[in-house]
N, C-alpha and C. Protein backbone atom coordinates (compact mmCIF):
# COMPACT_ATOMS: atom_id res chain seq x y z
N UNK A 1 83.46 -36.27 248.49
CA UNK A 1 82.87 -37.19 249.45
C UNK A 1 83.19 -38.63 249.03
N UNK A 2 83.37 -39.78 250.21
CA UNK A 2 83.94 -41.14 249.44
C UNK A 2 83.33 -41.63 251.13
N UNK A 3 83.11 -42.87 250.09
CA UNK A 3 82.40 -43.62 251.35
C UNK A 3 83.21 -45.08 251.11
N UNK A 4 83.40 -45.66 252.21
CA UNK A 4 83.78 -47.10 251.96
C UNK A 4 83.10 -48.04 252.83
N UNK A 5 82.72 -49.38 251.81
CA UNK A 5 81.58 -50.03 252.78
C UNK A 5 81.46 -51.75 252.14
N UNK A 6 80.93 -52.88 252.38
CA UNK A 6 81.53 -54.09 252.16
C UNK A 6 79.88 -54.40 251.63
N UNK A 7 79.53 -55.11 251.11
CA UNK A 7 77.81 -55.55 250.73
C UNK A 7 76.99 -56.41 251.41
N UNK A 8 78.32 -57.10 252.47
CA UNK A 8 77.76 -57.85 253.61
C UNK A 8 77.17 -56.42 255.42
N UNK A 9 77.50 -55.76 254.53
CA UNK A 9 77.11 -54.25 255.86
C UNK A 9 75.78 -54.00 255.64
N UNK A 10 74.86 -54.31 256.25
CA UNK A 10 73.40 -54.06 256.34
C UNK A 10 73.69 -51.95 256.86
N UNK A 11 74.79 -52.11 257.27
CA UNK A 11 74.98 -50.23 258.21
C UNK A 11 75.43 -49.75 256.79
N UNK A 12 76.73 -50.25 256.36
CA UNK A 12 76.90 -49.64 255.18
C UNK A 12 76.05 -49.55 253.92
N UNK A 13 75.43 -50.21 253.92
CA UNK A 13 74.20 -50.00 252.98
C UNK A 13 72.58 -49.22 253.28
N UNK A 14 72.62 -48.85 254.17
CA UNK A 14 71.97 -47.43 254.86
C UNK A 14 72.64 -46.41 253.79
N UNK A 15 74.01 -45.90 254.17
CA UNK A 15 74.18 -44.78 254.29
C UNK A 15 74.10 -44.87 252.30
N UNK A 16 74.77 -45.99 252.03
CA UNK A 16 75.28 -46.08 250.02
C UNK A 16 73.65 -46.18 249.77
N UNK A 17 72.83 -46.52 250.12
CA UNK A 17 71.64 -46.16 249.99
C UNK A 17 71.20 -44.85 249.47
N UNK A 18 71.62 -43.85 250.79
CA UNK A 18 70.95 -42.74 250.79
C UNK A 18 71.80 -41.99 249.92
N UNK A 19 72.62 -42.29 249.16
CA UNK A 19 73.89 -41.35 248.52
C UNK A 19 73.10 -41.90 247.43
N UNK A 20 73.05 -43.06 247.06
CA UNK A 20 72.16 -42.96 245.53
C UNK A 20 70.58 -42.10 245.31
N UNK A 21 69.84 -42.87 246.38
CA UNK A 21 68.72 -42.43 246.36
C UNK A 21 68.45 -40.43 246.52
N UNK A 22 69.49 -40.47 246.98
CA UNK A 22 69.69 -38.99 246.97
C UNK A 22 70.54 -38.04 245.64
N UNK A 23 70.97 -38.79 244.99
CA UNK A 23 71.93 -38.54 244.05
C UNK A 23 72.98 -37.36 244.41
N UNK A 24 73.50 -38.33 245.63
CA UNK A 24 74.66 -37.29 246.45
C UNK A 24 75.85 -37.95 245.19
N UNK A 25 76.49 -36.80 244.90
CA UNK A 25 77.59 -37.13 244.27
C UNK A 25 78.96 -38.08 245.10
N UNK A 26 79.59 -38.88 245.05
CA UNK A 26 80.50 -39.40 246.04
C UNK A 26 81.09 -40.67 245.15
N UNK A 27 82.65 -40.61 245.66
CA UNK A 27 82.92 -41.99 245.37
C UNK A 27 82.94 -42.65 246.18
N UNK A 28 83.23 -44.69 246.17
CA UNK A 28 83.07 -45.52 246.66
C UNK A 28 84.29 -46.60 246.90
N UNK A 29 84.60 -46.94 247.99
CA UNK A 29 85.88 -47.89 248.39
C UNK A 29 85.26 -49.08 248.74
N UNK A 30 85.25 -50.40 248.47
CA UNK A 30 84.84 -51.53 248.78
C UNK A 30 86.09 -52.03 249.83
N UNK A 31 86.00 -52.32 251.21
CA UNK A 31 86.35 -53.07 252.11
C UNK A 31 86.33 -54.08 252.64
N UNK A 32 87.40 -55.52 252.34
CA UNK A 32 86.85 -56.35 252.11
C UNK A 32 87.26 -56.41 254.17
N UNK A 33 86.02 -56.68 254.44
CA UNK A 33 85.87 -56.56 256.34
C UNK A 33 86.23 -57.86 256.90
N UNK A 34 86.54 -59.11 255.64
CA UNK A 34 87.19 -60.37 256.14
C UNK A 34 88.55 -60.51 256.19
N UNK A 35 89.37 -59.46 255.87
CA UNK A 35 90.77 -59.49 255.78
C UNK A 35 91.08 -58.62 256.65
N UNK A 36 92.16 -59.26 257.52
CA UNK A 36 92.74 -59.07 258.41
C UNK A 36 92.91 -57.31 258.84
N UNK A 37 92.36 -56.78 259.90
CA UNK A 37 92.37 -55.12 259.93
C UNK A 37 93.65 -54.45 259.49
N UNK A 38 94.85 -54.93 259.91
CA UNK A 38 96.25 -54.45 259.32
C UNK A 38 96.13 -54.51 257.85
N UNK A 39 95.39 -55.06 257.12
CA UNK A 39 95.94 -55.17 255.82
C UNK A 39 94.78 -54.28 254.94
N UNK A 40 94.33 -53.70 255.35
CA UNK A 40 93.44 -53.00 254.97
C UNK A 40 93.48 -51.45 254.61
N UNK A 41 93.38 -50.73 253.69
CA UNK A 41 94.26 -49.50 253.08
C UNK A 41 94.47 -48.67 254.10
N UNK A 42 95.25 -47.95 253.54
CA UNK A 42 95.79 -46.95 255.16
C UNK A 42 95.13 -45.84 254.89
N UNK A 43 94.24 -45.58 253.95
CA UNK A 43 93.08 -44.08 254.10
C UNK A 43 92.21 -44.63 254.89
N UNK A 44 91.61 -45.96 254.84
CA UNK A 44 90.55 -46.38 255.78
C UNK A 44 91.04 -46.77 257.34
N UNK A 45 92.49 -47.23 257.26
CA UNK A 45 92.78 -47.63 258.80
C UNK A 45 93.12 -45.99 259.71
N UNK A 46 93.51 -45.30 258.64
CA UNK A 46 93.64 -43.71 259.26
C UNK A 46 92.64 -42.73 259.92
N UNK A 47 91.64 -42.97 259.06
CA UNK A 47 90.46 -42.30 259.49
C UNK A 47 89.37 -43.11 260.18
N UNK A 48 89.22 -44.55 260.35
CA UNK A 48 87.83 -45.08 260.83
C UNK A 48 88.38 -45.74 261.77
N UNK A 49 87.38 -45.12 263.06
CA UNK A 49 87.54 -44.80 264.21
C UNK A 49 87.86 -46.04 264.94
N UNK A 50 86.63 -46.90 264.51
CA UNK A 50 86.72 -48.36 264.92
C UNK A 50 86.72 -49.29 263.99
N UNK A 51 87.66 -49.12 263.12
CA UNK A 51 88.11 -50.15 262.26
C UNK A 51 86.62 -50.91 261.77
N UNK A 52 85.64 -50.16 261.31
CA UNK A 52 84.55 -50.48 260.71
C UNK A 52 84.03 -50.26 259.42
N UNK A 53 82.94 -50.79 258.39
CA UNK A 53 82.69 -49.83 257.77
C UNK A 53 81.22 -49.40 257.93
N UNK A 54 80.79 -48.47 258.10
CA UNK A 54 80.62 -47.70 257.20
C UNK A 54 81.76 -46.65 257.51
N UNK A 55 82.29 -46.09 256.54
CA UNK A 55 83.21 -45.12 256.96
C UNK A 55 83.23 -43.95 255.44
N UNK A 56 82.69 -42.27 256.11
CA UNK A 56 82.26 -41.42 255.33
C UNK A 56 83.73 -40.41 255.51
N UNK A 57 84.47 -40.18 254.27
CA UNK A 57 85.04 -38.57 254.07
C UNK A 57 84.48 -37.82 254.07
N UNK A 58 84.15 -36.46 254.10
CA UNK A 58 83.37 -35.33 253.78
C UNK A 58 84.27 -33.84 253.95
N UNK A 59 84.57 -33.46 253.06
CA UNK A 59 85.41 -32.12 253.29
C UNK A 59 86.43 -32.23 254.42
N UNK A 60 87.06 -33.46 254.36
CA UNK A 60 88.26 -33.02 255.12
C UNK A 60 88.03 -33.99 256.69
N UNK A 61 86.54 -34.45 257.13
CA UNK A 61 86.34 -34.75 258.06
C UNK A 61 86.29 -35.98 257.68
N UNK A 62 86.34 -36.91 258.56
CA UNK A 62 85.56 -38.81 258.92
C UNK A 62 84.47 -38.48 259.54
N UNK A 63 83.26 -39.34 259.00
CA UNK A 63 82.30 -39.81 260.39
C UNK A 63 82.04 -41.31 259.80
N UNK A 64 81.58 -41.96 261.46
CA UNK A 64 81.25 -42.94 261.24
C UNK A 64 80.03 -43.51 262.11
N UNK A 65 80.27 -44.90 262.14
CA UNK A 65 78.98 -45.42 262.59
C UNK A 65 77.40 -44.96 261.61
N UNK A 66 76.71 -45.48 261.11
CA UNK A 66 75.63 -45.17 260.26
C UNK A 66 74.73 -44.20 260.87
N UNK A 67 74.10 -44.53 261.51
CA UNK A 67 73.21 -43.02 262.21
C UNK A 67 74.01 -41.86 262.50
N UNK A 68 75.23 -41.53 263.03
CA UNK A 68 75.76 -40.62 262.86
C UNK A 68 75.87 -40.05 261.54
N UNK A 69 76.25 -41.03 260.43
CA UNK A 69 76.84 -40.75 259.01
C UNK A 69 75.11 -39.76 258.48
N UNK A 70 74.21 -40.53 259.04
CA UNK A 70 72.48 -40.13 258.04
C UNK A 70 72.44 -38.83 258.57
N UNK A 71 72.65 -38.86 259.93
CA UNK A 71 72.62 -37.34 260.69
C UNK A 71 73.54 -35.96 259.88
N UNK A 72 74.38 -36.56 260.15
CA UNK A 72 75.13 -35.66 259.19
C UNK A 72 75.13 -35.07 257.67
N UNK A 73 74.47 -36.30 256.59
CA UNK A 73 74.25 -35.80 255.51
C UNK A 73 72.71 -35.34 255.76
N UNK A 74 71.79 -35.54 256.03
CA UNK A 74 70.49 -35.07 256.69
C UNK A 74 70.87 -33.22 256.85
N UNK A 75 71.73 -33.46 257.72
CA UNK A 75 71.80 -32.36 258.68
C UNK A 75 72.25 -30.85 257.43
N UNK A 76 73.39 -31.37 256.54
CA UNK A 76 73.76 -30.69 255.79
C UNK A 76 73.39 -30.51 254.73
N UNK A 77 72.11 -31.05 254.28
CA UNK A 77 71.52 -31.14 253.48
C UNK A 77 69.99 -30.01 253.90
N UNK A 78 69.68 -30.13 254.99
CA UNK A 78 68.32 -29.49 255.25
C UNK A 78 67.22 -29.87 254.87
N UNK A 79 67.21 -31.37 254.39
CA UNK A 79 65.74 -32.15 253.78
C UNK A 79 66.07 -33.75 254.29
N UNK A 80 65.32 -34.52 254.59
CA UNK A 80 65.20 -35.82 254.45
C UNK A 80 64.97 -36.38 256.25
N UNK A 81 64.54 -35.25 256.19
CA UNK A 81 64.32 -34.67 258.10
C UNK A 81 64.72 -34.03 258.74
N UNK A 82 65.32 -33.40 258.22
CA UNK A 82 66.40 -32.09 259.15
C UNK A 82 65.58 -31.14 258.63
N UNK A 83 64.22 -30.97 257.96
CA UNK A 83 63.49 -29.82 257.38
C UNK A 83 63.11 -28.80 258.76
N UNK A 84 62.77 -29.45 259.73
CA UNK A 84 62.40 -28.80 261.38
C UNK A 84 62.64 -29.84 262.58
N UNK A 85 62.73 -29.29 263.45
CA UNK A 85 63.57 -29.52 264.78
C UNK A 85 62.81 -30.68 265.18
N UNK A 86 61.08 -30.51 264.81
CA UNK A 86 60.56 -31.91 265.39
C UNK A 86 60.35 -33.12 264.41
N UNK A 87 60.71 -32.77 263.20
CA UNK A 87 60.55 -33.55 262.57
C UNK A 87 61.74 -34.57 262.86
N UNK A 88 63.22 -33.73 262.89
CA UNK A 88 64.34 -34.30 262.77
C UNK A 88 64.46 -34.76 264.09
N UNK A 89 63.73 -34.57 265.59
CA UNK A 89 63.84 -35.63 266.45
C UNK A 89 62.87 -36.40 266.48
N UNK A 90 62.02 -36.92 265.74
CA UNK A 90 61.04 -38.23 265.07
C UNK A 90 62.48 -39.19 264.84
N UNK A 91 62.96 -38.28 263.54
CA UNK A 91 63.92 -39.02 262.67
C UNK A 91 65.35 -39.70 264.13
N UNK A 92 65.58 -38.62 264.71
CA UNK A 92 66.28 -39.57 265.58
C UNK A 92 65.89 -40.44 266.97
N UNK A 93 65.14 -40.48 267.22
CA UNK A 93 64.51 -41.33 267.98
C UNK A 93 64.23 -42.96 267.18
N UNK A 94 63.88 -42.96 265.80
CA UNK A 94 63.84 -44.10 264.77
C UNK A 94 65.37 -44.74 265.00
N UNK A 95 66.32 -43.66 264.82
CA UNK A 95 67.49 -44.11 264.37
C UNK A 95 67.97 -44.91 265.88
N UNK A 96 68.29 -43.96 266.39
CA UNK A 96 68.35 -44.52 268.03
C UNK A 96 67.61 -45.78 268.45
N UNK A 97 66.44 -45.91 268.14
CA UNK A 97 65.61 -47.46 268.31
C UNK A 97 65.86 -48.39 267.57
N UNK A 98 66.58 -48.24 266.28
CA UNK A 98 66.56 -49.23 265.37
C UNK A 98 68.18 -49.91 265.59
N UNK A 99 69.06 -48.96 266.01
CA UNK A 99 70.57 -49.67 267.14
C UNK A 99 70.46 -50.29 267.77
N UNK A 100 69.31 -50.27 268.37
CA UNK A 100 69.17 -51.54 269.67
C UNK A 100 67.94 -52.29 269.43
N UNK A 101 67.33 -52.23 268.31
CA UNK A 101 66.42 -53.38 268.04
C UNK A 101 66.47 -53.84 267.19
N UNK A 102 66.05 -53.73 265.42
CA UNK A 102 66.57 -54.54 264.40
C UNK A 102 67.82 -54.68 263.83
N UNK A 103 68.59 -53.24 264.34
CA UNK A 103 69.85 -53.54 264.09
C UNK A 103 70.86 -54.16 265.31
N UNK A 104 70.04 -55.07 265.85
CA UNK A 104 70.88 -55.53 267.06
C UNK A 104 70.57 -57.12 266.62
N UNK A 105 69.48 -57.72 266.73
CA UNK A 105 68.85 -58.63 266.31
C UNK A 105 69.17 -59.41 265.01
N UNK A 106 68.38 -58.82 264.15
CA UNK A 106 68.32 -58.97 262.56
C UNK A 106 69.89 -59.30 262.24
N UNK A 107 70.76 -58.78 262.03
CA UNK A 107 72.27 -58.66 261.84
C UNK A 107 72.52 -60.28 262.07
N UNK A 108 72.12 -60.65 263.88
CA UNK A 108 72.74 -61.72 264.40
C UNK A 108 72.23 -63.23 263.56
N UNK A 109 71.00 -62.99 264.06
CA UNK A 109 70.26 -64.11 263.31
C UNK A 109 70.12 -64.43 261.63
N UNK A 110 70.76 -63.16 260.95
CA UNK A 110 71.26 -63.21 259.24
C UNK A 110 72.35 -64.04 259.62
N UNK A 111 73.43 -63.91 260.64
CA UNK A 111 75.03 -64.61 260.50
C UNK A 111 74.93 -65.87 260.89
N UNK A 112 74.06 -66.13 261.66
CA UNK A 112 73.50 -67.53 261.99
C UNK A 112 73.30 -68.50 261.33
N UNK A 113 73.01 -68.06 260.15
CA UNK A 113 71.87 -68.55 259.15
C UNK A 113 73.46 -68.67 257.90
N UNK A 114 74.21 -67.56 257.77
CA UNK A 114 74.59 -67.53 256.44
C UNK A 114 76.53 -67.69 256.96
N UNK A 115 76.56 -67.81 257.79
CA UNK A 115 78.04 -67.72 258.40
C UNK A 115 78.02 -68.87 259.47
N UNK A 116 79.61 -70.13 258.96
CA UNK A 116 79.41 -71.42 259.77
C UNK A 116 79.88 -70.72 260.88
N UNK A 117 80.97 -69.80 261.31
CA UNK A 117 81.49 -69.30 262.50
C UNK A 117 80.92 -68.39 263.27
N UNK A 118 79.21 -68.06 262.64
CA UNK A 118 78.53 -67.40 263.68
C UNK A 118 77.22 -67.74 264.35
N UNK A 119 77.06 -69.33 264.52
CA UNK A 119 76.22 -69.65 264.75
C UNK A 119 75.50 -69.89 266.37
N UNK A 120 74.33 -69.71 266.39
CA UNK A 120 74.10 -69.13 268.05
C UNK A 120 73.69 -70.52 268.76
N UNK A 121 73.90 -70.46 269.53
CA UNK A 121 73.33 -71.59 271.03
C UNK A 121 71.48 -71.39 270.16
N UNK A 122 70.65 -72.52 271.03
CA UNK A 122 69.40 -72.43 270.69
C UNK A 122 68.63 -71.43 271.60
N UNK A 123 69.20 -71.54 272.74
CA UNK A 123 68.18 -70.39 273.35
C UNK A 123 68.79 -68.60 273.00
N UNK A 124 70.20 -68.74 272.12
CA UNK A 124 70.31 -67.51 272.36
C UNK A 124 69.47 -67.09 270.77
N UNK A 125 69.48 -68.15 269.71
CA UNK A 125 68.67 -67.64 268.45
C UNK A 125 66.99 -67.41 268.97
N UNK A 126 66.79 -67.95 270.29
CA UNK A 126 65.48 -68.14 270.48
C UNK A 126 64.75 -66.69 270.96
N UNK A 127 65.54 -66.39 271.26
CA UNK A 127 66.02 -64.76 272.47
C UNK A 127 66.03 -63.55 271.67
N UNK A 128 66.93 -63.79 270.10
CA UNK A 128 66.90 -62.87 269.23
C UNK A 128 65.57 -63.09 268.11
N UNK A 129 65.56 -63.89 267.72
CA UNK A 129 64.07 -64.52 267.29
C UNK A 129 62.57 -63.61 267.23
N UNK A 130 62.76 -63.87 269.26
CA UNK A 130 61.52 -63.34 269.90
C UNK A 130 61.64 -61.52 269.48
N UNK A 131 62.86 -61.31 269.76
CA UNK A 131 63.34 -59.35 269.92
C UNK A 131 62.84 -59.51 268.66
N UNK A 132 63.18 -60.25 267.48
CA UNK A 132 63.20 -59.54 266.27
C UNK A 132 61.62 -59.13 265.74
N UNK A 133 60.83 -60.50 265.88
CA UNK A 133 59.23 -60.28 265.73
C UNK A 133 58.48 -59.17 266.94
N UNK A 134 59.09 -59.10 268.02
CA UNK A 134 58.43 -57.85 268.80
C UNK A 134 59.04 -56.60 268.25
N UNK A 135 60.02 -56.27 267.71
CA UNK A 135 60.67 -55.20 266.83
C UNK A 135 59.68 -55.05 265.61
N UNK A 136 59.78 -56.02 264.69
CA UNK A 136 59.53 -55.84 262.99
C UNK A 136 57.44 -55.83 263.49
N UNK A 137 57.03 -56.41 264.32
CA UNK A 137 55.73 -56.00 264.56
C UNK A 137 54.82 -54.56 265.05
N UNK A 138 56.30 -54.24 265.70
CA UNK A 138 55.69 -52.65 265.82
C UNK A 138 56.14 -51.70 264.80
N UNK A 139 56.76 -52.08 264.19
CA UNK A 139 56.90 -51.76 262.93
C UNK A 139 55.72 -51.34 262.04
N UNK A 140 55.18 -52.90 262.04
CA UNK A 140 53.88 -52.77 261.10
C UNK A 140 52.79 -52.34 261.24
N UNK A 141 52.84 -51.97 263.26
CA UNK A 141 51.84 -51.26 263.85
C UNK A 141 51.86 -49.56 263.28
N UNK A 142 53.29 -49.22 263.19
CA UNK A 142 53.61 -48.27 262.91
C UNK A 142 52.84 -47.58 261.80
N UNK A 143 52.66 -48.53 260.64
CA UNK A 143 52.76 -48.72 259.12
C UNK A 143 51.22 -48.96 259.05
N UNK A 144 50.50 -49.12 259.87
CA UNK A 144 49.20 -49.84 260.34
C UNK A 144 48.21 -48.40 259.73
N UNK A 145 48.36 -47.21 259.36
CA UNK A 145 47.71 -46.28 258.79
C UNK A 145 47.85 -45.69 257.15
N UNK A 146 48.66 -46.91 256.89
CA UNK A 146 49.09 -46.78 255.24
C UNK A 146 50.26 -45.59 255.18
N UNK A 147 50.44 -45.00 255.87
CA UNK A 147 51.00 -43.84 255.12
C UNK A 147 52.29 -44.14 254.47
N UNK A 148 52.66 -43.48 253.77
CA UNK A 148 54.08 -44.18 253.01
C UNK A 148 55.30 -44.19 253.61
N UNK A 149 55.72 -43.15 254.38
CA UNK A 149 56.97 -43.49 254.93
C UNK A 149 56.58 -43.60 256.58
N UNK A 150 57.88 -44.23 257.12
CA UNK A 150 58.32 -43.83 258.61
C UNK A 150 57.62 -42.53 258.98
N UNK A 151 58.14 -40.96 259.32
CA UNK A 151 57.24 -40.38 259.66
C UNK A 151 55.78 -39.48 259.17
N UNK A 152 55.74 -40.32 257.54
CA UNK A 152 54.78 -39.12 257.21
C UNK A 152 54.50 -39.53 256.03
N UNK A 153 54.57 -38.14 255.19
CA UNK A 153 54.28 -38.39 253.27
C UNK A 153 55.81 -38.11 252.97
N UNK A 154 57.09 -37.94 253.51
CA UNK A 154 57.91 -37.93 253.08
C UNK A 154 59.35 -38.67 253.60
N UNK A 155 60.36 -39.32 252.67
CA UNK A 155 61.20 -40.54 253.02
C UNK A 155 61.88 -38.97 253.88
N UNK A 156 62.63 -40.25 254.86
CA UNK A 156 63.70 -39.63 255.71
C UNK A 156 64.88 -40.34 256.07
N UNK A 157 65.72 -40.03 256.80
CA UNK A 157 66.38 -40.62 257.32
C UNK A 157 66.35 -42.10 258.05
N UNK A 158 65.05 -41.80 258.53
CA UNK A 158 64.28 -42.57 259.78
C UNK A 158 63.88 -44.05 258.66
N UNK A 159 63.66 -43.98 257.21
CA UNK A 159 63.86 -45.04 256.60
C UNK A 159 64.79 -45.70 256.09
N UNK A 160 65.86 -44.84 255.86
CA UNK A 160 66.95 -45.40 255.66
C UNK A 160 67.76 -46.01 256.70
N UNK A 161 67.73 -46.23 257.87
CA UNK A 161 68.10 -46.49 258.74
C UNK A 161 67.41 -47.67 259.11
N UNK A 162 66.24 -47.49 259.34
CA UNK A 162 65.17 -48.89 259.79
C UNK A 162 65.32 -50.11 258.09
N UNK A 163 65.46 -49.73 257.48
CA UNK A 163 65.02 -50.59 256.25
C UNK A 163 66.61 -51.67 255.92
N UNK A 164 67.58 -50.67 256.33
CA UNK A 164 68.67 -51.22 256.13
C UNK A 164 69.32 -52.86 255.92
N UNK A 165 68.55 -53.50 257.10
CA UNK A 165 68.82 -54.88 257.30
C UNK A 165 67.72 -55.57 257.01
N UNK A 166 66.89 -55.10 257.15
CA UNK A 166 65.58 -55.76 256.69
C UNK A 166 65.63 -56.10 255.53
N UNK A 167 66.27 -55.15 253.82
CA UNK A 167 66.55 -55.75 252.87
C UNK A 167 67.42 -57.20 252.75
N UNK A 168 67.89 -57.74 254.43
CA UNK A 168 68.82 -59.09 253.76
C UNK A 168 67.95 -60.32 254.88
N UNK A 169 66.27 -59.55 255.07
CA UNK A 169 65.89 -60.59 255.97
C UNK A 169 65.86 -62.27 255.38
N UNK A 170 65.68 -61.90 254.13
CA UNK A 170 65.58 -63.54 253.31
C UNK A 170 66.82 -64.43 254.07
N UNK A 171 67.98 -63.43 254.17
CA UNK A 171 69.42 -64.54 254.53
C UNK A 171 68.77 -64.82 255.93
N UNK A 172 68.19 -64.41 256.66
CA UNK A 172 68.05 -64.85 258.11
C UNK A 172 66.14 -66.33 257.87
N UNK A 173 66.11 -66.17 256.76
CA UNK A 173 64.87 -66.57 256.33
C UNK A 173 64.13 -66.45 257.17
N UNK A 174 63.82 -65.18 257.36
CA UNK A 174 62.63 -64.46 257.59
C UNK A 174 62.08 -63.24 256.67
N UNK A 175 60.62 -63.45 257.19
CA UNK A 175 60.06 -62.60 255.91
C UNK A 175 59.56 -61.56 256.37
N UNK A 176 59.36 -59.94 256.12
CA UNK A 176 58.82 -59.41 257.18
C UNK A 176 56.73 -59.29 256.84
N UNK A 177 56.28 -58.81 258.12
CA UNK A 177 55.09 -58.79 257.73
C UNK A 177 54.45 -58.02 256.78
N UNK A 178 53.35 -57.92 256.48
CA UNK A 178 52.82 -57.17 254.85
C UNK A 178 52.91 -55.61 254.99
N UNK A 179 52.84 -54.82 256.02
CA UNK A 179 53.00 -53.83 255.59
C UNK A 179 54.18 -53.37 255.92
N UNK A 180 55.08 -53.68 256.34
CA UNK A 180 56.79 -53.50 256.52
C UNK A 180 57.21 -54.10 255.44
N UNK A 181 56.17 -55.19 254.52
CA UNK A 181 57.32 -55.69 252.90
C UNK A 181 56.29 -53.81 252.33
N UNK A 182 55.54 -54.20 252.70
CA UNK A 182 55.02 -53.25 251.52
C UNK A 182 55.36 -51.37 251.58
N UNK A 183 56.50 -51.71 252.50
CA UNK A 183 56.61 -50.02 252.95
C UNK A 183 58.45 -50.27 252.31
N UNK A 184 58.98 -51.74 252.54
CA UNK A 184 59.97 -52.08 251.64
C UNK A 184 59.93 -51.76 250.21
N UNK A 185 59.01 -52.24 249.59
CA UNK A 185 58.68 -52.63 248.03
C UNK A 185 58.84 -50.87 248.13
N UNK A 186 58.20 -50.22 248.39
CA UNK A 186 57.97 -49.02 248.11
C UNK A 186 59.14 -48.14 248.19
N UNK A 187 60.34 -47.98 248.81
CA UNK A 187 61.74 -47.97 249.21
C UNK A 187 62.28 -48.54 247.42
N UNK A 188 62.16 -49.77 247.64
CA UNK A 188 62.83 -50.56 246.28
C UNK A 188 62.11 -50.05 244.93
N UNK A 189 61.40 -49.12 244.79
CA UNK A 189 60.80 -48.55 243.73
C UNK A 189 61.08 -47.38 243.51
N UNK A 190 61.71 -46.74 244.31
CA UNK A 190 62.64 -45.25 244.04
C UNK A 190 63.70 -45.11 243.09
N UNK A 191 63.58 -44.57 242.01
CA UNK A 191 64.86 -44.47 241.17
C UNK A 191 66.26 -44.34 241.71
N UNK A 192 67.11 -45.29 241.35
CA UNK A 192 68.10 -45.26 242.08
C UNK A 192 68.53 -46.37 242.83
N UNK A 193 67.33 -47.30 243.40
CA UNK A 193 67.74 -48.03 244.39
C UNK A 193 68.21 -49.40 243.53
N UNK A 194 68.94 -50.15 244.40
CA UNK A 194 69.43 -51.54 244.21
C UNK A 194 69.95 -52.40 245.58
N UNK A 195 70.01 -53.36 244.94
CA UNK A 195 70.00 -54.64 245.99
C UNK A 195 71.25 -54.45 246.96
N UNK A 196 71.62 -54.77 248.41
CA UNK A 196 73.08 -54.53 248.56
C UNK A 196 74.13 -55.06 248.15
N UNK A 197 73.93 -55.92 247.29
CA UNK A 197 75.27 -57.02 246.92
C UNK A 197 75.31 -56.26 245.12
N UNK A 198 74.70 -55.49 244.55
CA UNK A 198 74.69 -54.92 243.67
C UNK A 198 75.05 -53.55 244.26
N UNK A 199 74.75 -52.58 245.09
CA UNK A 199 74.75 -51.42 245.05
C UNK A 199 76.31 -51.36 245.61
N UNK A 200 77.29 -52.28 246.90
CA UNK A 200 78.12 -52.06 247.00
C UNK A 200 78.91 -52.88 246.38
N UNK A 201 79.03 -53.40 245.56
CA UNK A 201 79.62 -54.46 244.94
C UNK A 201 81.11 -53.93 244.74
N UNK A 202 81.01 -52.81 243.47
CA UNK A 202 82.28 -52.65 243.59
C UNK A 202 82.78 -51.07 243.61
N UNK A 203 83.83 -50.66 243.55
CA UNK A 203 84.58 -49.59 243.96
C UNK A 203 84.80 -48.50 242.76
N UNK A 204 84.36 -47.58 242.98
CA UNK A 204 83.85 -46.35 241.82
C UNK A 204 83.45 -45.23 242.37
């Protein structure tokens, strides 16, 4: 298994996430996603679909895009929500919501903030702004019964996916509310875990 992924990938650091925290065996390709797509190795321009990363080998196959990638090791794994049919459509319904809300949002308003060539008009940061606090608030509504993870007493998919970008909210300087840091902190206390500019740093 080999994954290749850049430390500026809030997606790619989902999935290098769940390969540590899981102690999936796999190696690692660092992609640098600012250099020009032609120049970029020809195992990664061969297999990834849309010239992106996250981009997973697995016995012979590619997958990509991050929720696909969690689905799949989830899936073949038989734990981390794939334990039963309703658990594992909890887990994708999270994943599916978090494509079009913090990972739609959050992403933009980090590049805003930390990239001179991606900076937004005022009403359009104003627009993502608003999505992002009506997103990260139901969040905390979510979180609003203590329990420790996304769906239950046990991590899933459905956190690795939602938590993803939220670890680089500081670059967008935003902070999230107390029980979405505190369902974070709790994520960042799992053996295994590290920061994304540490965990994908380099190639191994």
């Amino acid at each position: 298994m080999k994954l290749f992924g850049h430390p500026d990938s809030g997606h790619a650091y989902k999935v290098k996430l769940f390969l540590s925290l899981t102690d999936t065996p796999h190696a690692y390709e660092l992609i640098d996603i600012f250099s020009p797509r032609e120049s970029r190795p020809q195992e990664f321009r061969e297999n990834s679909r849309y010239q992106e990363v996250p981009l997973l080998l697995d016995d012979g196959q590619a997958y990509v895009q991050s929720a696909a990638i969690l689905c799949h090791l989830a899936s073949q794994s038989g734990h981390w929500g794939a334990q039963n049919t309703q658990l594992y459509q909890r887990c994708l319904e999270w994943l599916f919501w978090e494509s079009n809300k913090i990972g739609l949002c959050l992403p933009q308003l980090r590049a805003n903030k930390k990239f001179a060539d991606s900076r937004l008009k005022p009403d359009a940061e104003e627009w993502l702004l608003a999505r992002y606090h009506h997103d990260v608030n139901l969040l905390e509504q979510e979180l609003a019964d203590d329990r420790p993870w996304i769906t239950g007493d046990d991590l899933t998919i459905a956190d690795f996916s939602l938590c993803g970008y939220l670890f680089y909210a500081s670059e967008a300087e935003l902070t999230p509310p107390e029980k979405v840091q505190n369902w974070l902190d709790r994520i960042a206390a799992q053996p295994g875990w590290q920061e994304p500019y540490t965990l994908l740093a380099q190639t191994g």
